[in-house]
Protein backbone atom coordinates (compact mmCIF):
# COMPACT_ATOMS: atom_id res chain seq x y z
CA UNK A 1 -170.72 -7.56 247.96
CA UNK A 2 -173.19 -4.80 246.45
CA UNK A 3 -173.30 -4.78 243.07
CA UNK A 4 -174.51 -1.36 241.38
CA UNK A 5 -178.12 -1.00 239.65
CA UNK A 6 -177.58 -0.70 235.77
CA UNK A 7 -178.43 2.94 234.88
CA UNK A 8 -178.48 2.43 231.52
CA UNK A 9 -181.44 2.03 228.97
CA UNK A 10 -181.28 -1.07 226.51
CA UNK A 11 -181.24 1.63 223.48
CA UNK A 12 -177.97 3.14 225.22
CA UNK A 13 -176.68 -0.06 225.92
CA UNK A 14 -177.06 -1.37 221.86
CA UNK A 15 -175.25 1.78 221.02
CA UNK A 16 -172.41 1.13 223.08
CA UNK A 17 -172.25 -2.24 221.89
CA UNK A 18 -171.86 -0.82 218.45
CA UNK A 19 -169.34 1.96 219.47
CA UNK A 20 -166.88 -0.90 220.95
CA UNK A 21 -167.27 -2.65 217.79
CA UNK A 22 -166.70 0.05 215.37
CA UNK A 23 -163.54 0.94 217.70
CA UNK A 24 -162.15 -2.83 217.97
CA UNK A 25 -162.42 -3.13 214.17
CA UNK A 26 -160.46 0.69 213.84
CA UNK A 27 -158.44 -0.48 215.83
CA UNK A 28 -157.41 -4.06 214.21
CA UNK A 29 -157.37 -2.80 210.48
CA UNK A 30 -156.33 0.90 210.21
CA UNK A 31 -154.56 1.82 213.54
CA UNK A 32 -150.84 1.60 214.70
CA UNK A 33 -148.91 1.99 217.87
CA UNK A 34 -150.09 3.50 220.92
CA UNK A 35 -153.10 4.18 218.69
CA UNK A 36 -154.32 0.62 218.50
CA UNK A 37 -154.12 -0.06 222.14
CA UNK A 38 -155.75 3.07 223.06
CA UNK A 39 -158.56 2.27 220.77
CA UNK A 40 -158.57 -1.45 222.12
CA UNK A 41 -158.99 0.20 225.56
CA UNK A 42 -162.24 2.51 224.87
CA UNK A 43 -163.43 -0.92 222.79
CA UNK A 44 -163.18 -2.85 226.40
CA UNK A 45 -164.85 -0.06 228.47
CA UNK A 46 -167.20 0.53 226.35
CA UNK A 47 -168.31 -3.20 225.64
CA UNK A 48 -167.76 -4.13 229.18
CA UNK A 49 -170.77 -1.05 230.30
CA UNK A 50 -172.57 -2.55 227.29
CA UNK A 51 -172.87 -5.49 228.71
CA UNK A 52 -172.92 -4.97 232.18
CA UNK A 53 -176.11 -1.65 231.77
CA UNK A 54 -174.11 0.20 234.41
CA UNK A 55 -171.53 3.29 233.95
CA UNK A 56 -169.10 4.70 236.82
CA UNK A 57 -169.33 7.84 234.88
CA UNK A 58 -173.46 7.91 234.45
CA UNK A 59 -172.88 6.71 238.38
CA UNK A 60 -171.03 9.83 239.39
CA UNK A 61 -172.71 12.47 237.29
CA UNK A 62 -175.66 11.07 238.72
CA UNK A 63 -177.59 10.55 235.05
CA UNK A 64 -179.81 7.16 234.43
CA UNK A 65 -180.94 6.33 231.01
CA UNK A 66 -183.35 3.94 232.15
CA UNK A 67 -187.28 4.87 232.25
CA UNK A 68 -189.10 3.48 235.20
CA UNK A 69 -192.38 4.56 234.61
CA UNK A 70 -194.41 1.56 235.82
């Protein structure tokens, strides 16, 4: 099994760290409903491409954040 090349840059991948935090935390303390689990959603996506340095979306619009000059 292939597994994709990361496409994004470690400054993109911090700030999607923070976004999924900022959106978990929303979520926990001031959301209700269908609210909360959509928010709990975009918090797992977002951490999981945080973690991971690759995004489907970055993938199929075919944008990389990374900078390989060598």
């Amino acid at each position: 099994m292939n597994c994709p090349l990361p496409n994004e840059s470690k400054a993109d991948r911090i700030v999607r760290f923070i976004i999924a935090a900022v959106l978990f935390l929303t979520a926990q303390f001031w959301l209700f409903g269908i609210w909360r689990y959509i928010f709990y959603v975009l918090a797992a996506i977002s951490l999981m491409t945080s973690l991971s340095g690759f995004c489907g979306l970055y993938s199929m619009l075919k944008i990389n954040t990374i900078n390989n000059k060598k």
